[in-house]
Structures are given as C-alpha cells and as structure tokens.
PDB file of N, CA and C in Angstrom:
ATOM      1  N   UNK A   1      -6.572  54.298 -31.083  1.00  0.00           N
ATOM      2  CA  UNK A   1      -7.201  53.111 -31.638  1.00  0.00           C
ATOM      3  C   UNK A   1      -6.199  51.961 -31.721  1.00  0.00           C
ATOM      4  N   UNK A   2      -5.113  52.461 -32.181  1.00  0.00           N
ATOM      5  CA  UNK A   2      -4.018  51.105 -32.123  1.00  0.00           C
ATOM      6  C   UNK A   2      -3.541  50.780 -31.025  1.00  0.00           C
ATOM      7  N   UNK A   3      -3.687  51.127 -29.480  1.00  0.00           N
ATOM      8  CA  UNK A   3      -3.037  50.815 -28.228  1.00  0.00           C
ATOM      9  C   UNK A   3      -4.584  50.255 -28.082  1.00  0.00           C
ATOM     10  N   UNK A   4      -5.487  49.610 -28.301  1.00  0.00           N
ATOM     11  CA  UNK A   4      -6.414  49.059 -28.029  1.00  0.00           C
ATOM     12  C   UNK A   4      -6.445  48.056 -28.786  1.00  0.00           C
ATOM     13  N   UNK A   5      -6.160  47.727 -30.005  1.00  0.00           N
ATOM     14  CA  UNK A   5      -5.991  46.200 -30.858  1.00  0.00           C
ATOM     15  C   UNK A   5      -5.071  46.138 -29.941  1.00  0.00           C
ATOM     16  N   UNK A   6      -3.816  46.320 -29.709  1.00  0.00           N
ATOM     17  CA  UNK A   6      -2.781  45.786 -28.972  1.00  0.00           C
ATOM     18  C   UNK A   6      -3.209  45.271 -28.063  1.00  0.00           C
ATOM     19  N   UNK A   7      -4.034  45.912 -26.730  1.00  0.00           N
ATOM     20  CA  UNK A   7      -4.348  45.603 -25.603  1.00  0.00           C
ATOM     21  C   UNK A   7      -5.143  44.405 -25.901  1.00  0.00           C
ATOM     22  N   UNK A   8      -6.228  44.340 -26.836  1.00  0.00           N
ATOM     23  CA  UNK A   8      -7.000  43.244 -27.084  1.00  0.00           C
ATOM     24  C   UNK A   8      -6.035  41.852 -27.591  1.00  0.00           C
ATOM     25  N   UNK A   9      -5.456  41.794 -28.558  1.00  0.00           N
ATOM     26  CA  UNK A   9      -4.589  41.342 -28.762  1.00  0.00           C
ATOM     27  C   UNK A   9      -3.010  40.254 -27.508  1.00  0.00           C
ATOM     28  N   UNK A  10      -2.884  41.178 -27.022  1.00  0.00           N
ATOM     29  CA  UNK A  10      -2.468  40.567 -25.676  1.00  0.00           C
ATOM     30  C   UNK A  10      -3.265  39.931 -25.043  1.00  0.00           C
ATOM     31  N   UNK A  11      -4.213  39.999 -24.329  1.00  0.00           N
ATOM     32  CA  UNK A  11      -5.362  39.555 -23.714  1.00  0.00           C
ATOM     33  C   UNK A  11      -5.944  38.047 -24.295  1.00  0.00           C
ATOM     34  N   UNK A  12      -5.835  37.963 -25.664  1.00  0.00           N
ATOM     35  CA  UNK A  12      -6.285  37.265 -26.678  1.00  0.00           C
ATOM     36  C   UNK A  12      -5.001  35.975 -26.325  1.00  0.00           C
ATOM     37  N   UNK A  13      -3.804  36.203 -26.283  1.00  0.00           N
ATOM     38  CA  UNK A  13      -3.071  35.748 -26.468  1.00  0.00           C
ATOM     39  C   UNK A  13      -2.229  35.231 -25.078  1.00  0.00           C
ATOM     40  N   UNK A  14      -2.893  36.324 -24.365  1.00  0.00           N
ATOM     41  CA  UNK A  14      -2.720  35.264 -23.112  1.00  0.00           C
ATOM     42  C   UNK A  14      -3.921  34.432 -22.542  1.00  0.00           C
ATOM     43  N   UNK A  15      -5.043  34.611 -22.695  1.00  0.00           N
ATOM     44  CA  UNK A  15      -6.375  33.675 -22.452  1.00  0.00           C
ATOM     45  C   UNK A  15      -5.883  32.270 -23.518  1.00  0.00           C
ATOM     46  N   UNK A  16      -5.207  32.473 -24.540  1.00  0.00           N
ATOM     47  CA  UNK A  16      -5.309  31.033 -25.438  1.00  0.00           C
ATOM     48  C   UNK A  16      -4.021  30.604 -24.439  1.00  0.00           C
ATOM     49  N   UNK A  17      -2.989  31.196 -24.267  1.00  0.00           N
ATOM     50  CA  UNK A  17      -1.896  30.566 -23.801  1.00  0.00           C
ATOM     51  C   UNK A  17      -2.074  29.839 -22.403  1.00  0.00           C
ATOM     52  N   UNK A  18      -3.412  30.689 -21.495  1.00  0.00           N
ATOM     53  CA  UNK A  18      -3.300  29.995 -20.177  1.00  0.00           C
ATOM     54  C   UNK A  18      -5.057  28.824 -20.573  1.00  0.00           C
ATOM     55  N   UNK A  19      -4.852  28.690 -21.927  1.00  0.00           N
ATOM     56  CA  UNK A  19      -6.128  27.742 -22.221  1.00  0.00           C
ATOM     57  C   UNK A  19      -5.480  26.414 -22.406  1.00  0.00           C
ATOM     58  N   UNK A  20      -4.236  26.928 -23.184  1.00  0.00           N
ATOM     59  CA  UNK A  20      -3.151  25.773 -23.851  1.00  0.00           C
ATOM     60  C   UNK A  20      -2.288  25.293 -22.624  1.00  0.00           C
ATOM     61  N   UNK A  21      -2.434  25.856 -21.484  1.00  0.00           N
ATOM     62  CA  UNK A  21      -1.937  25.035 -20.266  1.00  0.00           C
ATOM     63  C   UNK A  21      -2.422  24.085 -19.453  1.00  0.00           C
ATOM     64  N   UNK A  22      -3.674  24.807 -19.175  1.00  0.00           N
ATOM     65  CA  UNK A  22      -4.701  23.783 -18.891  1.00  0.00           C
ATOM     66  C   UNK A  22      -4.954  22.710 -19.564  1.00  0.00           C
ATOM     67  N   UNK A  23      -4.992  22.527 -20.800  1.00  0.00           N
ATOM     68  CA  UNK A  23      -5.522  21.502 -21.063  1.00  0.00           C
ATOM     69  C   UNK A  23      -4.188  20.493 -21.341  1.00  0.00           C
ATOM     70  N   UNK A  24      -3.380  21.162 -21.233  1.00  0.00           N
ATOM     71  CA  UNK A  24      -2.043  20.204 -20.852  1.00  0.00           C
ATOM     72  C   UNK A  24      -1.944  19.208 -19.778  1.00  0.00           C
ATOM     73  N   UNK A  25      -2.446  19.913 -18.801  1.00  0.00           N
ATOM     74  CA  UNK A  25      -2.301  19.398 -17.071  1.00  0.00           C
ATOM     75  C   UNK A  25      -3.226  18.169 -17.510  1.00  0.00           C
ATOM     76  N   UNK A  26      -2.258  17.033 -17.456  1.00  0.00           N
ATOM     77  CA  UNK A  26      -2.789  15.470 -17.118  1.00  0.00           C
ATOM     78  C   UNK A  26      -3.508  15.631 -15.767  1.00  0.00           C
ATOM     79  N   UNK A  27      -4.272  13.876 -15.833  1.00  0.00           N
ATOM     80  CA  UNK A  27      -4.969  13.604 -14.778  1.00  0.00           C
ATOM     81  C   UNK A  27      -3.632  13.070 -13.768  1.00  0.00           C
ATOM     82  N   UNK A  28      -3.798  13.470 -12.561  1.00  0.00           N
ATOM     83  CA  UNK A  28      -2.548  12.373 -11.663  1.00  0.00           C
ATOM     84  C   UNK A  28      -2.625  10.789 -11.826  1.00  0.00           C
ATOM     85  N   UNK A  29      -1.824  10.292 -12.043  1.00  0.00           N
ATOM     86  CA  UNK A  29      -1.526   9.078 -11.922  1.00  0.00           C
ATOM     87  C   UNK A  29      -2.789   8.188 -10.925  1.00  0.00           C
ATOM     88  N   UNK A  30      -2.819   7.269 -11.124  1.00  0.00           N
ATOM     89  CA  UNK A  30      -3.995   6.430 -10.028  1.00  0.00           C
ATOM     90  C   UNK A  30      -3.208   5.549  -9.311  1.00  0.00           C
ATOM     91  N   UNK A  31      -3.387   5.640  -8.363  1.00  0.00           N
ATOM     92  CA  UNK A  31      -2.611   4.947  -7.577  1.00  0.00           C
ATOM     93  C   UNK A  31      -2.486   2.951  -8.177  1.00  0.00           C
ATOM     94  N   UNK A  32      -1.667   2.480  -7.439  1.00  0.00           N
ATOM     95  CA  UNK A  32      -1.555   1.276  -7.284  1.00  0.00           C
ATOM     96  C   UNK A  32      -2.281  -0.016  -6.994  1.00  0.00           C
ATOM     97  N   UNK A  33      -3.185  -0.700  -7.705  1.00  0.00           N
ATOM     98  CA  UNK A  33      -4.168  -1.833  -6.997  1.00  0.00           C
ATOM     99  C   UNK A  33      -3.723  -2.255  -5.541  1.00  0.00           C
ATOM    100  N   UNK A  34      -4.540  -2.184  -4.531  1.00  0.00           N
ATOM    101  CA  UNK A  34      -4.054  -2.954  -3.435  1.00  0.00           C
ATOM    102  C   UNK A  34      -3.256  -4.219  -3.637  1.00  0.00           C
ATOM    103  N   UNK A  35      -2.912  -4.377  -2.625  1.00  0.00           N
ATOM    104  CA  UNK A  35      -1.928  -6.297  -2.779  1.00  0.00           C
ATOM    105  C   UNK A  35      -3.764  -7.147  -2.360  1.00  0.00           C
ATOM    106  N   UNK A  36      -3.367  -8.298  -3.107  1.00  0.00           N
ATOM    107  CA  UNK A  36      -4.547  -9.064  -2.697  1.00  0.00           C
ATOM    108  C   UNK A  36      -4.944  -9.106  -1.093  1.00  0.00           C
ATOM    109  N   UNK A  37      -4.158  -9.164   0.040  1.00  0.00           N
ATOM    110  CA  UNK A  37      -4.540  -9.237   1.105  1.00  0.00           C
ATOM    111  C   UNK A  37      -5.493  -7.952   1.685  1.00  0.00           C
ATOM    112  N   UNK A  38      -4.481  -6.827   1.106  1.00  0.00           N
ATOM    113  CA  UNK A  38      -5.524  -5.831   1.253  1.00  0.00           C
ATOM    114  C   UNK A  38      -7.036  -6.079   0.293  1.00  0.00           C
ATOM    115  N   UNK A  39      -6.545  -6.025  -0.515  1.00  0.00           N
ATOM    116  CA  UNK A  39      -8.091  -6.063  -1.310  1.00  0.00           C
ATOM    117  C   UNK A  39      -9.337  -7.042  -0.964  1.00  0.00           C
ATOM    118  N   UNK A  40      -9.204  -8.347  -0.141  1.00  0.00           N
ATOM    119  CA  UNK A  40      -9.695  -9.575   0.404  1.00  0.00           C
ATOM    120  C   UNK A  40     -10.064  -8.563   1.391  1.00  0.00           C
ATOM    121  N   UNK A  41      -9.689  -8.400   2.596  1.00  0.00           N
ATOM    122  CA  UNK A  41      -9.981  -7.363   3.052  1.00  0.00           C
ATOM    123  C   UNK A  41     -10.886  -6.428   3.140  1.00  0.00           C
ATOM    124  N   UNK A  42     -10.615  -5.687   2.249  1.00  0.00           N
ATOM    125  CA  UNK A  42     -12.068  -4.459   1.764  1.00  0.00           C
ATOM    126  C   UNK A  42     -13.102  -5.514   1.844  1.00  0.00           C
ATOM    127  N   UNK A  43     -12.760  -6.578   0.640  1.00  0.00           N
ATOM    128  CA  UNK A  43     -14.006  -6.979   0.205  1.00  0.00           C
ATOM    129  C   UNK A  43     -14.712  -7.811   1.324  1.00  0.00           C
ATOM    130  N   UNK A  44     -14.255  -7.966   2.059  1.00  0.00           N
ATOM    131  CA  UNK A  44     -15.218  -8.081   3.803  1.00  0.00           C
ATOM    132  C   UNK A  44     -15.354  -6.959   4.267  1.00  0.00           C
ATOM    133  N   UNK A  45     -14.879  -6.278   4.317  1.00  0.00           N
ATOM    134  CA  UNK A  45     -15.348  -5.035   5.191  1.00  0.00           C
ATOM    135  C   UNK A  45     -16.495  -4.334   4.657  1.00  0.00           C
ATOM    136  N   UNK A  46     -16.334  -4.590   3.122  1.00  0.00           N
ATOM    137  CA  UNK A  46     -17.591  -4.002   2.839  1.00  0.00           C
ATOM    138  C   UNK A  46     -19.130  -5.012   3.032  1.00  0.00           C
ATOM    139  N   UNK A  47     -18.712  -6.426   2.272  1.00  0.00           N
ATOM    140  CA  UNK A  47     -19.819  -7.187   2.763  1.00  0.00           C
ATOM    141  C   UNK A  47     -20.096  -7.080   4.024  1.00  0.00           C
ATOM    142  N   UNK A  48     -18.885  -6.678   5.183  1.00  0.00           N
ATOM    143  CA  UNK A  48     -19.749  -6.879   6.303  1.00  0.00           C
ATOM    144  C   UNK A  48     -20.969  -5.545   6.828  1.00  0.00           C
ATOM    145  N   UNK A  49     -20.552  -4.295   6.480  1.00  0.00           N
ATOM    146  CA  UNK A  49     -21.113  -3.686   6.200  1.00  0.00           C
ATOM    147  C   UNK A  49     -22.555  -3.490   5.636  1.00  0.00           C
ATOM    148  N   UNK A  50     -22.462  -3.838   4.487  1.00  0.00           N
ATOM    149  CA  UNK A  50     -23.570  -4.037   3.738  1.00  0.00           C
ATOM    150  C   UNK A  50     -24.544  -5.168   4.617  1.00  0.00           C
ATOM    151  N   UNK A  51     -24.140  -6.248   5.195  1.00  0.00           N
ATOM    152  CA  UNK A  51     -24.763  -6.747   6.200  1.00  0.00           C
ATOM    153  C   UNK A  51     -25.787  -6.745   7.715  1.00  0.00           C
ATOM    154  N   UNK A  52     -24.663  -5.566   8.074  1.00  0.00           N
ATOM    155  CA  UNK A  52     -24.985  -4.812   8.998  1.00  0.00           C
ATOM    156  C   UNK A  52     -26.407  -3.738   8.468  1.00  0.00           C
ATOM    157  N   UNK A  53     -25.672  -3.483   7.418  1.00  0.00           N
ATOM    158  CA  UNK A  53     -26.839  -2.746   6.898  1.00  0.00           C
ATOM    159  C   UNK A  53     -28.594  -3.096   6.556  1.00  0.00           C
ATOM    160  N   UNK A  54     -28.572  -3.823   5.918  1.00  0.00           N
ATOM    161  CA  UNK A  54     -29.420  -4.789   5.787  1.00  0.00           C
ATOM    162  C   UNK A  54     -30.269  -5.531   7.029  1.00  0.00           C
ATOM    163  N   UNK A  55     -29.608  -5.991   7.820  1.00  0.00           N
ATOM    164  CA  UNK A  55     -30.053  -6.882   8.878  1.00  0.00           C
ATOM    165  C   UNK A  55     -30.851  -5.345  10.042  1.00  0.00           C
ATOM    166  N   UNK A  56     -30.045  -4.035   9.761  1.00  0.00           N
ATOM    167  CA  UNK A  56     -30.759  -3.478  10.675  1.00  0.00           C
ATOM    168  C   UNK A  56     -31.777  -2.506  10.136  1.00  0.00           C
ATOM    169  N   UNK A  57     -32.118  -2.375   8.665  1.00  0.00           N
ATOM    170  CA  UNK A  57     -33.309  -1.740   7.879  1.00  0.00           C
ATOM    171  C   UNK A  57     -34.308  -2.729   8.251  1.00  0.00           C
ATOM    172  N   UNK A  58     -33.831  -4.269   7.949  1.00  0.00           N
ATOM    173  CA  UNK A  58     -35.185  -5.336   8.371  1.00  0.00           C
ATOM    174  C   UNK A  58     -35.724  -5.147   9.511  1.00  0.00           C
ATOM    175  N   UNK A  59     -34.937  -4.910  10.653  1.00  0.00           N
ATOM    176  CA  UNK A  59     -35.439  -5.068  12.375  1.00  0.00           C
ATOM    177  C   UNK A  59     -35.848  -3.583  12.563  1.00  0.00           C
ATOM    178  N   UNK A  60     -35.199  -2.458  11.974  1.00  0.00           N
ATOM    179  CA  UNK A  60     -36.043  -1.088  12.260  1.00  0.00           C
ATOM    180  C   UNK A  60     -36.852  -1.040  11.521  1.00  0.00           C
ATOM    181  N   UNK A  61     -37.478  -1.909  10.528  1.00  0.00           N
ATOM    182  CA  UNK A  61     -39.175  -1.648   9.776  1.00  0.00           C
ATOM    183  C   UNK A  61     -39.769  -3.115  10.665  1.00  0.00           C
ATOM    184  N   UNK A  62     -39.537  -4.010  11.391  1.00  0.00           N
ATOM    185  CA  UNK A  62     -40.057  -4.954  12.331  1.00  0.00           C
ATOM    186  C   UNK A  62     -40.098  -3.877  13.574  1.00  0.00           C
ATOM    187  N   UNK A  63     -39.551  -3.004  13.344  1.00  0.00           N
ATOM    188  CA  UNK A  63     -39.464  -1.888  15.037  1.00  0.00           C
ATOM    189  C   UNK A  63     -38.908  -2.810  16.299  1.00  0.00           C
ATOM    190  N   UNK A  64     -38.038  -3.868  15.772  1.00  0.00           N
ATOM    191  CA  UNK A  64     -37.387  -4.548  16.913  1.00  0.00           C
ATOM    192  C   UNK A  64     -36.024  -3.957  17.234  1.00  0.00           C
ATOM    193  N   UNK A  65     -36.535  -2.816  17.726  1.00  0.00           N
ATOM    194  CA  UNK A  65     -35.247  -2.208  17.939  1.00  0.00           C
ATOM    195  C   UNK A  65     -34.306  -2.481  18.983  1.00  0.00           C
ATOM    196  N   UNK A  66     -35.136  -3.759  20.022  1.00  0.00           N
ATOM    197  CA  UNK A  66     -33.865  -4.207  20.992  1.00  0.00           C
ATOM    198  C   UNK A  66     -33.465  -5.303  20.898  1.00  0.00           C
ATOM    199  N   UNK A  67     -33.567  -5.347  19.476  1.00  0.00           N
ATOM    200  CA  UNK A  67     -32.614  -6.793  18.436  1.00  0.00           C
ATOM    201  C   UNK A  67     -31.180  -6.031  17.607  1.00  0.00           C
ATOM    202  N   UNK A  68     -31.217  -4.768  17.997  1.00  0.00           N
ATOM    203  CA  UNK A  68     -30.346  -4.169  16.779  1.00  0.00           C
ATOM    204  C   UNK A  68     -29.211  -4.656  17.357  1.00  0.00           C
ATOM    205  N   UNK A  69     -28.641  -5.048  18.015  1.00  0.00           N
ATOM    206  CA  UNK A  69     -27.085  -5.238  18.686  1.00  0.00           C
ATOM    207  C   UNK A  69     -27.075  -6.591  17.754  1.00  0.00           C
ATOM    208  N   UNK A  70     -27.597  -7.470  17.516  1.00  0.00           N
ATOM    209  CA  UNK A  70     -27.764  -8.749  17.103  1.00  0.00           C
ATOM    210  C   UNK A  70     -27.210  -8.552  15.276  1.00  0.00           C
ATOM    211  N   UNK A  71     -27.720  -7.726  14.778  1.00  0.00           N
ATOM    212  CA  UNK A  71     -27.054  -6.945  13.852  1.00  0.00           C
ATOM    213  C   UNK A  71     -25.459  -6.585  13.899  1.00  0.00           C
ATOM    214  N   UNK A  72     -24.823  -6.280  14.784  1.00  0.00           N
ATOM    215  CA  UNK A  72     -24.012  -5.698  14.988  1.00  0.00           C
ATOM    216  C   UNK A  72     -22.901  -7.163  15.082  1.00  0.00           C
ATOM    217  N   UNK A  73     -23.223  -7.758  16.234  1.00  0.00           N
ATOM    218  CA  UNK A  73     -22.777  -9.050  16.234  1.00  0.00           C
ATOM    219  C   UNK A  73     -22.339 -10.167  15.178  1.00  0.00           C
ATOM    220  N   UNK A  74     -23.541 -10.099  14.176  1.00  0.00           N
ATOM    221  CA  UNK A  74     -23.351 -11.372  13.287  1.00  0.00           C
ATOM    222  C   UNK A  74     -22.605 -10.033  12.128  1.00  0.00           C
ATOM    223  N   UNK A  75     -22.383  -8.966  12.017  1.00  0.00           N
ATOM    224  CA  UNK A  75     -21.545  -8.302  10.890  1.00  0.00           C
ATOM    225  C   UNK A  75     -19.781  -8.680  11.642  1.00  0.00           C
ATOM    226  N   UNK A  76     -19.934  -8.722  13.006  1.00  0.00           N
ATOM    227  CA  UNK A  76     -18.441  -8.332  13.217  1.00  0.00           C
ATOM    228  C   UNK A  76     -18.110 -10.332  13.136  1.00  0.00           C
ATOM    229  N   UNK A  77     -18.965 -10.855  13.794  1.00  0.00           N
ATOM    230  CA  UNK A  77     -18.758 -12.459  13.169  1.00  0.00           C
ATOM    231  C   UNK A  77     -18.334 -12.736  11.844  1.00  0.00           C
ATOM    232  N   UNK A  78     -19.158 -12.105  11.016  1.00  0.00           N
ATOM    233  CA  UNK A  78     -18.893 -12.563   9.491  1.00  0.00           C
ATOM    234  C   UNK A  78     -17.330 -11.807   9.055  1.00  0.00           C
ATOM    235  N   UNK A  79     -17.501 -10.869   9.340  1.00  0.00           N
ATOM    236  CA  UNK A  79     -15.893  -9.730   9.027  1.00  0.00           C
ATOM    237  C   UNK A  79     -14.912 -10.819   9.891  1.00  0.00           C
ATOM    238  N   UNK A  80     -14.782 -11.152  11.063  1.00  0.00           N
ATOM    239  CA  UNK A  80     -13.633 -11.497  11.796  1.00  0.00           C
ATOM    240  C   UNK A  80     -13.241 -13.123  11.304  1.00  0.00           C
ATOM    241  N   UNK A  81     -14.416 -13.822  10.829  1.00  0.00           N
ATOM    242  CA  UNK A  81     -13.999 -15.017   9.894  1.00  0.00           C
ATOM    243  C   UNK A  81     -13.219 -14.869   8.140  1.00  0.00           C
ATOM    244  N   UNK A  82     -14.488 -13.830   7.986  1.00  0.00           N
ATOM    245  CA  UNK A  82     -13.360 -13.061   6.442  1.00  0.00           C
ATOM    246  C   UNK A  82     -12.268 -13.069   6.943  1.00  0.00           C
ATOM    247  N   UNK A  83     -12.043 -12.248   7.383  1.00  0.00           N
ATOM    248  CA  UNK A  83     -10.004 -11.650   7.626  1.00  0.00           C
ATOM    249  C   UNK A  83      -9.670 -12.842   8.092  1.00  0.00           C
ATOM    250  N   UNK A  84      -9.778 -13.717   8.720  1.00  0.00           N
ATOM    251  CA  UNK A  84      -9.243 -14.624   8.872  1.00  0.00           C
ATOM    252  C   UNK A  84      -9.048 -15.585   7.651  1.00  0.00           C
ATOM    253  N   UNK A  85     -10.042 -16.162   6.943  1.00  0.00           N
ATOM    254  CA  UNK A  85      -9.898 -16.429   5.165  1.00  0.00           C
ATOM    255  C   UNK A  85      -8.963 -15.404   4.334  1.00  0.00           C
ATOM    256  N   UNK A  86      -9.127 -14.156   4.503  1.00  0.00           N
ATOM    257  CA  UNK A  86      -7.995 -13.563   3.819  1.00  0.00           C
ATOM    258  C   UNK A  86      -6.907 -14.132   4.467  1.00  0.00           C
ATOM    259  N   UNK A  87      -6.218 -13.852   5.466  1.00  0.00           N
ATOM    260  CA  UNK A  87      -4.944 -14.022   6.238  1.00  0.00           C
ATOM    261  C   UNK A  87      -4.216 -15.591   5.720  1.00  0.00           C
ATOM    262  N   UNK A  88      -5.326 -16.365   5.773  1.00  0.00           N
ATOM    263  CA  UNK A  88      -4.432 -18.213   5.219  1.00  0.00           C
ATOM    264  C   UNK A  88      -4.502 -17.976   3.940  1.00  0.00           C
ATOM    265  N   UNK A  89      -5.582 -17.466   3.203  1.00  0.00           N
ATOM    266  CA  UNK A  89      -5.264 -17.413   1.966  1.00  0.00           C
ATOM    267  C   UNK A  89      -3.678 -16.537   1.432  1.00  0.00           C
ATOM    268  N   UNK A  90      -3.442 -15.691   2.170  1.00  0.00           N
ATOM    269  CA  UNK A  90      -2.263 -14.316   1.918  1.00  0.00           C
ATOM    270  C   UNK A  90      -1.103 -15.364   2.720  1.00  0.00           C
ATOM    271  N   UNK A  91      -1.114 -16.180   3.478  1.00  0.00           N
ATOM    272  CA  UNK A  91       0.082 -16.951   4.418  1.00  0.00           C
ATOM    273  C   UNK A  91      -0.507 -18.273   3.146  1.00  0.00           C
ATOM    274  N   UNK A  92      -0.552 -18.572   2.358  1.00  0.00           N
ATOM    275  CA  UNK A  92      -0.607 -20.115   1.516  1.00  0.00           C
ATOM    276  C   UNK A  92       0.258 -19.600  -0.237  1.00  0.00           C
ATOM    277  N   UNK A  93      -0.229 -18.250  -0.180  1.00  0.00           N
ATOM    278  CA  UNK A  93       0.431 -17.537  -1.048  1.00  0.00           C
ATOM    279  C   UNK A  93       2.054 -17.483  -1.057  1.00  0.00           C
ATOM    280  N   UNK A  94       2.393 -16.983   0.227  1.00  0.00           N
ATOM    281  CA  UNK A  94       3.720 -16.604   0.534  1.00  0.00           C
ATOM    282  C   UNK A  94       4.256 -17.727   0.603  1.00  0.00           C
ATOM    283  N   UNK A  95       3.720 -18.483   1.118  1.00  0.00           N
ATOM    284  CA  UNK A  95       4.501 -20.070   1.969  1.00  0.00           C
ATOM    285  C   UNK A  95       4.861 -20.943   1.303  1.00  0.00           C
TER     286      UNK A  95
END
C-alpha cells in the first residue's frame, strides 16, 4: 500500500512540475513592424488584389468571361503606380 501513495505521489508531482513548465513557455517575440516602404507596399499589393478580386466576381456573375484579362490589367496598373508612390515617397524620406 505504501509503494503506491509513493508511485501516485511522484506522478502527482511530476504532472504539476511539467504543468509549471508549460505555462512558463512565453509567446515568441513578434517580429519587427515592416520599414514604411515595405509596409506601403503590402498595402498595394493587397488593394491590388482585392481589386482584382472584385472586378472579376462582377464580370464572372455578368459571365463576361472574355473580359477577365481586363481585370488582371487594371490590378497590375493600379499596383505598378502604387509602388511607384511608395518608392518617391521612401526616396523623399531618405533625401
């Protein structure tokens, strides 16, 4: 009977000890905010995206589906003028 409190006992005492570790373990660190150029950036890539997106739900419920390139076009238009607004904005910064 007493090599069984023991056994329980251990058991007991290592379940709290590997409980009290765990809840030790922090979250990792979060990384670093982008630099504004990056972040200008995203934030076209995603509007352009979301653009793309949009412009081709409208023309596949119009079923103009041999307009979809036209979609494609005015997202990479709008993105390639962004980055370019990021880029003078990130070169007016530095300069």
């Amino acid at each position: 009977m007493r090599n069984w409190k023991v056994a329980a006992g251990v058991v007991l005492t290592a379940g709290f000890l590997f409980v009290a570790a765990c809840k030790e373990k922090k979250e990792p660190p979060k990384p670093p905010p982008p630099d504004p150029l990056t972040a200008c950036r995203n934030v076209c890539k995603n509007a352009s995206e979301k653009m793309f997106q949009e412009c081709s739900d409208e023309l596949t419920k119009q079923q103009a589906f041999d307009r979809l390139t036209e979609c494609n076009t005015k997202a990479d238009d709008y993105s390639k003028n962004c980055r370019t607004e990021c880029d003078k904005k990130a070169a007016a910064t530095q300069g």
